[in-house]
PDB file of N, CA and C in Angstrom:
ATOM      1  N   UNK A   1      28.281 -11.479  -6.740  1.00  0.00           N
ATOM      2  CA  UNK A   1      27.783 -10.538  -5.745  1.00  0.00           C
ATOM      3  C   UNK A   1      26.717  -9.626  -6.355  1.00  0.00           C
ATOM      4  N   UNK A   2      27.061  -9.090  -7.597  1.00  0.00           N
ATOM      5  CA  UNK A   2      26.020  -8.603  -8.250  1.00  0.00           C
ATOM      6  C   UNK A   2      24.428  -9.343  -8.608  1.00  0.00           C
ATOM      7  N   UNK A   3      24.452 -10.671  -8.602  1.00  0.00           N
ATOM      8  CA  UNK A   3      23.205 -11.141  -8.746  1.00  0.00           C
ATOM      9  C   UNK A   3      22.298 -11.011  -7.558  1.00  0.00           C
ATOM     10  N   UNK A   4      23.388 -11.388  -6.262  1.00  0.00           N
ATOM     11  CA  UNK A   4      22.653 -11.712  -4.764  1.00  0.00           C
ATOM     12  C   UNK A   4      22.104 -10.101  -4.697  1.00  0.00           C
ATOM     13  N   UNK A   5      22.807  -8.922  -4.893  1.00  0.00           N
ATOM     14  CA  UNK A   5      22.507  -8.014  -5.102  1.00  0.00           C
ATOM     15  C   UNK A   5      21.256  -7.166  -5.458  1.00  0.00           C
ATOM     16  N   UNK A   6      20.688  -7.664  -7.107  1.00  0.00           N
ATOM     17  CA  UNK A   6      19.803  -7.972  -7.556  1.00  0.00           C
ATOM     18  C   UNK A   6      18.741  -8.115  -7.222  1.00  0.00           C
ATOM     19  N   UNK A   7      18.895  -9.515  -6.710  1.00  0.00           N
ATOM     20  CA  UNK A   7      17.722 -10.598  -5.889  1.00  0.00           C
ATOM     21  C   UNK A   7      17.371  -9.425  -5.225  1.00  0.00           C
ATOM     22  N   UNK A   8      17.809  -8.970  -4.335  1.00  0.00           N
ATOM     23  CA  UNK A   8      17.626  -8.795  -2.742  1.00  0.00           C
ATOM     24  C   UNK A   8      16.220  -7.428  -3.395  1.00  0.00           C
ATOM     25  N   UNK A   9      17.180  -6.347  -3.975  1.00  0.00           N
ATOM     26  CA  UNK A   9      16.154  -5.224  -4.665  1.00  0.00           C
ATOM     27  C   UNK A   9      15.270  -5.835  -5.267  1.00  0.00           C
ATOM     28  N   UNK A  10      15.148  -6.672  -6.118  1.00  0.00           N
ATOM     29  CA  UNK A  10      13.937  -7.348  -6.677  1.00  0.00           C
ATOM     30  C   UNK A  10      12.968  -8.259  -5.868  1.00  0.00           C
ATOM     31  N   UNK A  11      13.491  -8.524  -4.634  1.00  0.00           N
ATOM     32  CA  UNK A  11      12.419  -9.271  -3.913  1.00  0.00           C
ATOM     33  C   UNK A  11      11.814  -7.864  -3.125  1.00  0.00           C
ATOM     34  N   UNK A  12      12.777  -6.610  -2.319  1.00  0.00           N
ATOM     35  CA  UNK A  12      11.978  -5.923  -1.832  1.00  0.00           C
ATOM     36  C   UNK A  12      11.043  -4.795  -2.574  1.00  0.00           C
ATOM     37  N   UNK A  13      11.340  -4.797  -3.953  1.00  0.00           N
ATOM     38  CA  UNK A  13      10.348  -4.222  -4.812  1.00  0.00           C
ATOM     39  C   UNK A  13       8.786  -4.986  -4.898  1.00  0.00           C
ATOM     40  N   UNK A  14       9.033  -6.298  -5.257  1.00  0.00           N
ATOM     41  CA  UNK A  14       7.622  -7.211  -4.735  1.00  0.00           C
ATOM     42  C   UNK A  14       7.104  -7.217  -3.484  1.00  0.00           C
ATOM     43  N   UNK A  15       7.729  -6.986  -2.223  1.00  0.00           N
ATOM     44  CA  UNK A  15       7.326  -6.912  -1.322  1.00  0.00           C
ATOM     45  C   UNK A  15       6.537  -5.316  -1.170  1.00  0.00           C
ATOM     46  N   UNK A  16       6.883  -4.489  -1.889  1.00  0.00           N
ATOM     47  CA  UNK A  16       6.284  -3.172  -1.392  1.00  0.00           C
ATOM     48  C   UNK A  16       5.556  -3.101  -2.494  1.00  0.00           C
ATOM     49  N   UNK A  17       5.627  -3.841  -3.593  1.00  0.00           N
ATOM     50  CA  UNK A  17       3.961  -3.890  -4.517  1.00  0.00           C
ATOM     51  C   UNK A  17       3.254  -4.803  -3.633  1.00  0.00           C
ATOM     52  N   UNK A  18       3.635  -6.017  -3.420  1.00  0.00           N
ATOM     53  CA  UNK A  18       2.612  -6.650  -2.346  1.00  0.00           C
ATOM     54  C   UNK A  18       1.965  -6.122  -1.289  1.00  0.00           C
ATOM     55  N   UNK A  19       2.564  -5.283  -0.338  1.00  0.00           N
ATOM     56  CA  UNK A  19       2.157  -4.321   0.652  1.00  0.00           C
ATOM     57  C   UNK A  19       0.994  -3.286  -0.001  1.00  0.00           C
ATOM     58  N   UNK A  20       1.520  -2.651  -0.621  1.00  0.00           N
ATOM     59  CA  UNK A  20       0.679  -1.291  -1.394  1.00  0.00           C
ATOM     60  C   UNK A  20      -0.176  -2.071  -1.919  1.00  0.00           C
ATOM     61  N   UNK A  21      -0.532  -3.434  -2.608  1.00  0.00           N
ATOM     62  CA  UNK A  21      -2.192  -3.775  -3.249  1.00  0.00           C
ATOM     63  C   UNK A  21      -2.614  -4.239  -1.778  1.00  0.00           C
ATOM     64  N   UNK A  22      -2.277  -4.601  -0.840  1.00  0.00           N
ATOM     65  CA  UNK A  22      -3.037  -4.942   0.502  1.00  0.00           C
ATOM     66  C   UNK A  22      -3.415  -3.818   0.722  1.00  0.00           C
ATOM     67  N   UNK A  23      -2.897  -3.232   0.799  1.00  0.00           N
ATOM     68  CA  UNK A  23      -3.627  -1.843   1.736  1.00  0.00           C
ATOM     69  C   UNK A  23      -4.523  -1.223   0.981  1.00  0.00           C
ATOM     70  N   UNK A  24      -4.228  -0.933  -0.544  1.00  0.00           N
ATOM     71  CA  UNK A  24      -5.182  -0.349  -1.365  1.00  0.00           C
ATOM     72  C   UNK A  24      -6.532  -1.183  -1.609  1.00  0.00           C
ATOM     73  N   UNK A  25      -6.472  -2.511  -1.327  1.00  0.00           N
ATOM     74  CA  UNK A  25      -7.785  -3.376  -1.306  1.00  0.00           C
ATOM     75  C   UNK A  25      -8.086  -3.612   0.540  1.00  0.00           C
ATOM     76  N   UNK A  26      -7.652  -3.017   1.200  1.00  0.00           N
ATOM     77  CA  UNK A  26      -8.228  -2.683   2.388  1.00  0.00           C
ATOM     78  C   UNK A  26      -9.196  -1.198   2.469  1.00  0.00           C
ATOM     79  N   UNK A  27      -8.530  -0.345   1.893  1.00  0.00           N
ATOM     80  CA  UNK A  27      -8.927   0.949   1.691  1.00  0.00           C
ATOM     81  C   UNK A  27     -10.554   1.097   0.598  1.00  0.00           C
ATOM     82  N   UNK A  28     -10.330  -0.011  -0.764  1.00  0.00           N
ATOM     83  CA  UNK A  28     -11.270  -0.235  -1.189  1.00  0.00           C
ATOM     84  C   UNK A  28     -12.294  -0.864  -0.703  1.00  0.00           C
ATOM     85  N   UNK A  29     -12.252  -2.184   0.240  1.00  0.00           N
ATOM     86  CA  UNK A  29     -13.418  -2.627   1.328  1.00  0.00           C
ATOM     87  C   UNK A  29     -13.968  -1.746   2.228  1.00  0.00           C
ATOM     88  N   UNK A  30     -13.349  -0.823   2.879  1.00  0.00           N
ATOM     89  CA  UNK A  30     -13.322   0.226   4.038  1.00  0.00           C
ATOM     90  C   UNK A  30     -14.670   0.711   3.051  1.00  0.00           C
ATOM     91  N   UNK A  31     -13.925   1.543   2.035  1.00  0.00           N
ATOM     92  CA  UNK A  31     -14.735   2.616   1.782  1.00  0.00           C
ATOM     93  C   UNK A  31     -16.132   1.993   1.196  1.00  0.00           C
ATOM     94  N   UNK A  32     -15.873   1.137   0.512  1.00  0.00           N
ATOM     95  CA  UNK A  32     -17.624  -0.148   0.107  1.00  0.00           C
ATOM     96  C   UNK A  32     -18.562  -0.697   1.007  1.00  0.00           C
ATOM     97  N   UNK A  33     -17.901  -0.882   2.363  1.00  0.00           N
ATOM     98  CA  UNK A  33     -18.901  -0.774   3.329  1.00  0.00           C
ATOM     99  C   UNK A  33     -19.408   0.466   3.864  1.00  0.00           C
ATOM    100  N   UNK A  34     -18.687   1.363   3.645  1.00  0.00           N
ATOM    101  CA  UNK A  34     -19.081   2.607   4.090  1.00  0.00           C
ATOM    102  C   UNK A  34     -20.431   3.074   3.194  1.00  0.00           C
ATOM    103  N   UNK A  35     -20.011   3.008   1.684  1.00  0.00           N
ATOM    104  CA  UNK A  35     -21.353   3.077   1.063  1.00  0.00           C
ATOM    105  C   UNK A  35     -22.155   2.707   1.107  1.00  0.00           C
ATOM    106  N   UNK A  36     -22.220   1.261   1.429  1.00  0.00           N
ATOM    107  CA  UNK A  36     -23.097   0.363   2.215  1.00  0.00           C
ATOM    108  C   UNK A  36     -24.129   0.838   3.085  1.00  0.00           C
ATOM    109  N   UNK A  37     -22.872   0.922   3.871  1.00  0.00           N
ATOM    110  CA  UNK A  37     -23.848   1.667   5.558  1.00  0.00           C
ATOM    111  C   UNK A  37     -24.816   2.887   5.227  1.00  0.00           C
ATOM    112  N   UNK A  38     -23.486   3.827   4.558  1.00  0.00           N
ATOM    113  CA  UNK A  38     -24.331   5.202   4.195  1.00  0.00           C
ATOM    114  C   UNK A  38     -26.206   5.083   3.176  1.00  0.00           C
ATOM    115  N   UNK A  39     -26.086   3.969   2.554  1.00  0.00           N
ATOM    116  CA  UNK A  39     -27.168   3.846   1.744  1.00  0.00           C
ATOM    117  C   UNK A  39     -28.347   3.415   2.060  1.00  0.00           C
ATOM    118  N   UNK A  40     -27.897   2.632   3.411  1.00  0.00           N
ATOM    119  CA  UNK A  40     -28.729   1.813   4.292  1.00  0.00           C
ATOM    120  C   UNK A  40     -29.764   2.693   4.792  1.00  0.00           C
ATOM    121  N   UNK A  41     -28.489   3.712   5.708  1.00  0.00           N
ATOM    122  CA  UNK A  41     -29.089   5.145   6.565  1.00  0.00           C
ATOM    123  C   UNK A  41     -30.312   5.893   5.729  1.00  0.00           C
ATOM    124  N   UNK A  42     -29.412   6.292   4.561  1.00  0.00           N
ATOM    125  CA  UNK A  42     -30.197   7.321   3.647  1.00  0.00           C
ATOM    126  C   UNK A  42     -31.793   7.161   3.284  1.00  0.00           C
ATOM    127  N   UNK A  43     -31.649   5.346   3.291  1.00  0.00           N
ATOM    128  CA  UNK A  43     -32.950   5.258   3.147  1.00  0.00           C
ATOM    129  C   UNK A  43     -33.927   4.783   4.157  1.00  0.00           C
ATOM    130  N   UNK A  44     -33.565   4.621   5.185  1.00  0.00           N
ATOM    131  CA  UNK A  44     -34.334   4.585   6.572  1.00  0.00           C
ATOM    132  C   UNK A  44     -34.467   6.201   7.237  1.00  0.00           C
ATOM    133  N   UNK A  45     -33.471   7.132   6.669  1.00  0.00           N
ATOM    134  CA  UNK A  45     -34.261   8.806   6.930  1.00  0.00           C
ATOM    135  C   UNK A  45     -34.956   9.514   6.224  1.00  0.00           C
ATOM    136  N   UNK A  46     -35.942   8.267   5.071  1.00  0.00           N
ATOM    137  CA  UNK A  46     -36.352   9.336   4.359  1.00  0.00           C
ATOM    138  C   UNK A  46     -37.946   9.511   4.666  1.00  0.00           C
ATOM    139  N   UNK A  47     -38.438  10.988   4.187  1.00  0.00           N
ATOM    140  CA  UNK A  47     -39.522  10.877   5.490  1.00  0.00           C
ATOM    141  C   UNK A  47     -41.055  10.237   4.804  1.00  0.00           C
ATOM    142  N   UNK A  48     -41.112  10.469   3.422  1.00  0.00           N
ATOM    143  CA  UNK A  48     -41.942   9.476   2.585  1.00  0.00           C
ATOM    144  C   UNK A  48     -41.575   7.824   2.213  1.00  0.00           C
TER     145      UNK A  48
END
């Protein structure tokens, strides 16, 4: 009982590192297009 035990915490520990690098490499795309965009702008308002 102690192994099934185990398992179970050790699979939902991988599951919430798996979760948390998805989201943190969602958060990192988000914000890289954003720089993107922003750099795009910056240089289509400049007045020279």
């Amino acid at each position: 009982m102690d192994f099934i035990f185990t398992q179970i915490v050790g699979d939902g520990a991988n599951l919430f590192v798996v979760i948390v690098a998805i989201i943190a490499g969602f958060v990192a795309g988000m914000s890289y297009t954003d720089a993107l965009k922003t750099q795009k702008e910056e240089k289509s308002n400049r007045p020279f």
